[in-house]
C-alpha atoms as a PDB file:
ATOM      1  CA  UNK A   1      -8.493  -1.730   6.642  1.00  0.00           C
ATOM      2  CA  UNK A   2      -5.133  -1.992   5.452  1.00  0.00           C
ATOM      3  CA  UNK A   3      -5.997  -4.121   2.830  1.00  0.00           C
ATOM      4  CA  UNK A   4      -8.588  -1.340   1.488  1.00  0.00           C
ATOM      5  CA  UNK A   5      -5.744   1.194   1.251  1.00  0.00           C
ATOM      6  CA  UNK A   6      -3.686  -1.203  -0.651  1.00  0.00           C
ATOM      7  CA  UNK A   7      -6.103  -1.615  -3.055  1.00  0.00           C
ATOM      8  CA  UNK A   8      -6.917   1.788  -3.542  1.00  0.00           C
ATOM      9  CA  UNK A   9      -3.822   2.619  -4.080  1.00  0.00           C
ATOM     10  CA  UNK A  10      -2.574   0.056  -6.464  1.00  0.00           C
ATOM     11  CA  UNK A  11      -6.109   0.956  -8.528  1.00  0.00           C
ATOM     12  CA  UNK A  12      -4.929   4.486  -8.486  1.00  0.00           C
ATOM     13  CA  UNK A  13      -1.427   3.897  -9.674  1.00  0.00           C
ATOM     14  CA  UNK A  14      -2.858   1.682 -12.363  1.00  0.00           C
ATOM     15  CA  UNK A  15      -4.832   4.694 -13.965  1.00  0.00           C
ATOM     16  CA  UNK A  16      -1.864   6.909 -13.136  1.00  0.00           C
ATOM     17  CA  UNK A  17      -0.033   4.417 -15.518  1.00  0.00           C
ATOM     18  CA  UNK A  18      -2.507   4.483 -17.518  1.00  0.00           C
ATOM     19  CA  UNK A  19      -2.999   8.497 -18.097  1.00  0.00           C
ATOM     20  CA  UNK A  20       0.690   8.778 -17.778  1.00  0.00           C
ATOM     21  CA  UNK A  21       1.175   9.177 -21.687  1.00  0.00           C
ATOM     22  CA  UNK A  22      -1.160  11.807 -21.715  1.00  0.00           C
ATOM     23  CA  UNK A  23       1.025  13.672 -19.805  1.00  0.00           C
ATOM     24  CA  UNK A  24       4.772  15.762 -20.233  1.00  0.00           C
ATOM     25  CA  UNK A  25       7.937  14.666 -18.757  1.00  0.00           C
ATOM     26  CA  UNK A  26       8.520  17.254 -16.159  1.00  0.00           C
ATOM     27  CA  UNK A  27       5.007  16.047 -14.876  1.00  0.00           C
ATOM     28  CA  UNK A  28       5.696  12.740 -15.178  1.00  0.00           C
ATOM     29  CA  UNK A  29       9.250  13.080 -13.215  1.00  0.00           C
ATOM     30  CA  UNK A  30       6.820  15.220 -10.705  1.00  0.00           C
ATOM     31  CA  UNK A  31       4.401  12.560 -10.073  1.00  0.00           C
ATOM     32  CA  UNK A  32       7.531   9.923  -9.914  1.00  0.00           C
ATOM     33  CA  UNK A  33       9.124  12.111  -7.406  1.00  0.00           C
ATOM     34  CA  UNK A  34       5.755  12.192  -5.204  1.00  0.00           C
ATOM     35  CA  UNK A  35       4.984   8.564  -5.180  1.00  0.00           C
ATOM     36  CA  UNK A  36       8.956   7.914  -4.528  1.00  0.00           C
ATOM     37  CA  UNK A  37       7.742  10.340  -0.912  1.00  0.00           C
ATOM     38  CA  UNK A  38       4.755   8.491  -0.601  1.00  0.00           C
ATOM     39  CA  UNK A  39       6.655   4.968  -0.688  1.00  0.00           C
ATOM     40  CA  UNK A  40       9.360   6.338   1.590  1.00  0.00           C
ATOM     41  CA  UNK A  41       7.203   8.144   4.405  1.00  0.00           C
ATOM     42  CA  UNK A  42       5.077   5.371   4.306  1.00  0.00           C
ATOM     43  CA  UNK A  43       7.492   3.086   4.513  1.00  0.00           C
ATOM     44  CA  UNK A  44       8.849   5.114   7.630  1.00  0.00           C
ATOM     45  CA  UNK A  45       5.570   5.126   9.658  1.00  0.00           C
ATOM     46  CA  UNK A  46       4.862   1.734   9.075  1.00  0.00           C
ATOM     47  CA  UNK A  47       8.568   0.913  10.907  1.00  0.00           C
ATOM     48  CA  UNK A  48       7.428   3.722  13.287  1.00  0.00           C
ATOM     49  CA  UNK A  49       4.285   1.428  13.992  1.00  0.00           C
ATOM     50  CA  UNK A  50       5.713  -1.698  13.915  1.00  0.00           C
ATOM     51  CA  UNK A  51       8.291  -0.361  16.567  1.00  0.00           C
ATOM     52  CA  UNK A  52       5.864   0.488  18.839  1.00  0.00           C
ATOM     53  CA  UNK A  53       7.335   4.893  18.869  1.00  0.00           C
ATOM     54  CA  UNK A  54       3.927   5.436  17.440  1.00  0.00           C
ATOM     55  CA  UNK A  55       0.165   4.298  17.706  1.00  0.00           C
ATOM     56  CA  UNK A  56      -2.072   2.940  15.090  1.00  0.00           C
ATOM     57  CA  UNK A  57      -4.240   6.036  15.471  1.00  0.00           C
ATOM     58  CA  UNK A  58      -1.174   8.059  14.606  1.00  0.00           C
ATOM     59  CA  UNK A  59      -0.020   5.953  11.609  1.00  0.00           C
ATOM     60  CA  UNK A  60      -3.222   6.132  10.498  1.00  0.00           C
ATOM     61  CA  UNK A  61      -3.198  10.460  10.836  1.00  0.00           C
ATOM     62  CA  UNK A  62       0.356  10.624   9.290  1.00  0.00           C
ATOM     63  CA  UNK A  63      -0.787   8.153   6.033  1.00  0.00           C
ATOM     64  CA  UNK A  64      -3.606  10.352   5.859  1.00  0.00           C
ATOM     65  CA  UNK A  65      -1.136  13.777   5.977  1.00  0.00           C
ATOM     66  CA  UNK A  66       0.978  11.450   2.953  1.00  0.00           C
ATOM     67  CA  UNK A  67      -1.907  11.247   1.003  1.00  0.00           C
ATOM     68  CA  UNK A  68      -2.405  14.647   1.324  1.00  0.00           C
ATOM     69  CA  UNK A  69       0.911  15.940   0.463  1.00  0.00           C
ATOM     70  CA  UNK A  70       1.205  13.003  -2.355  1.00  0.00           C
ATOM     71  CA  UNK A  71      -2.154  14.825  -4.068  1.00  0.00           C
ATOM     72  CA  UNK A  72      -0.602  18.300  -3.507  1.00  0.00           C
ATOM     73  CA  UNK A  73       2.280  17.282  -5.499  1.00  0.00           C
ATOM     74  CA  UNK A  74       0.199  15.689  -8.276  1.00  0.00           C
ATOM     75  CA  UNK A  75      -1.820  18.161  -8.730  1.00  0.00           C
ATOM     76  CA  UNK A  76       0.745  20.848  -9.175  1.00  0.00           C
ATOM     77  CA  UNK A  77       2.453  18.720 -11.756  1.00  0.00           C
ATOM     78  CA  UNK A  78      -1.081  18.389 -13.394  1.00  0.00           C
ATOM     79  CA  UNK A  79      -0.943  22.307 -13.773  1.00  0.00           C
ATOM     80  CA  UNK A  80       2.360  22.396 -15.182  1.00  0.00           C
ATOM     81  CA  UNK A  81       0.984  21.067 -18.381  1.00  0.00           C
ATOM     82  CA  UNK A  82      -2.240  23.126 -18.229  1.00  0.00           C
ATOM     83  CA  UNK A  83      -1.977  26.406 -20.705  1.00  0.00           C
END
């Protein structure tokens, strides 16, 4: 499963890289700030897990709640550049 995630994400930050000229530099600093979160809070509940202060079920609900927040963020810089 965690493999899955991986590469969905890496796939996703490839076209982000990809579409990333398309886009302005306050969006672009935007979408750099939330996939600096994403990397950090993930990086946090997988120590969490590892530690045994939380179970794979809640990992699992808390990368979930990341993704969440990390399209939030996107998609409000994705409006910034809309007229």
């Amino acid at each position: 499963m965690k493999f899955n995630k991986f590469s969905i994400v890496a796939s996703a930050a490839a076209l982000s890289l990809g579409l990333a000229a398309c886009d302005g530099p306050q969006e672009n600093a935007m979408e750099a700030e939330a996939e600096q979160m994403e990397d950090n809070r993930d990086a946090m509940v997988n120590d969490m897990e590892a530690s045994g202060e939380i179970t794979d079920e809640q990992a699992d609900a808390m990368d979930d709640q990341t993704d969440a927040m990390e399209e939030s963020m996107e998609e409000t810089a994705d409006d910034m550049d809309t007229p």
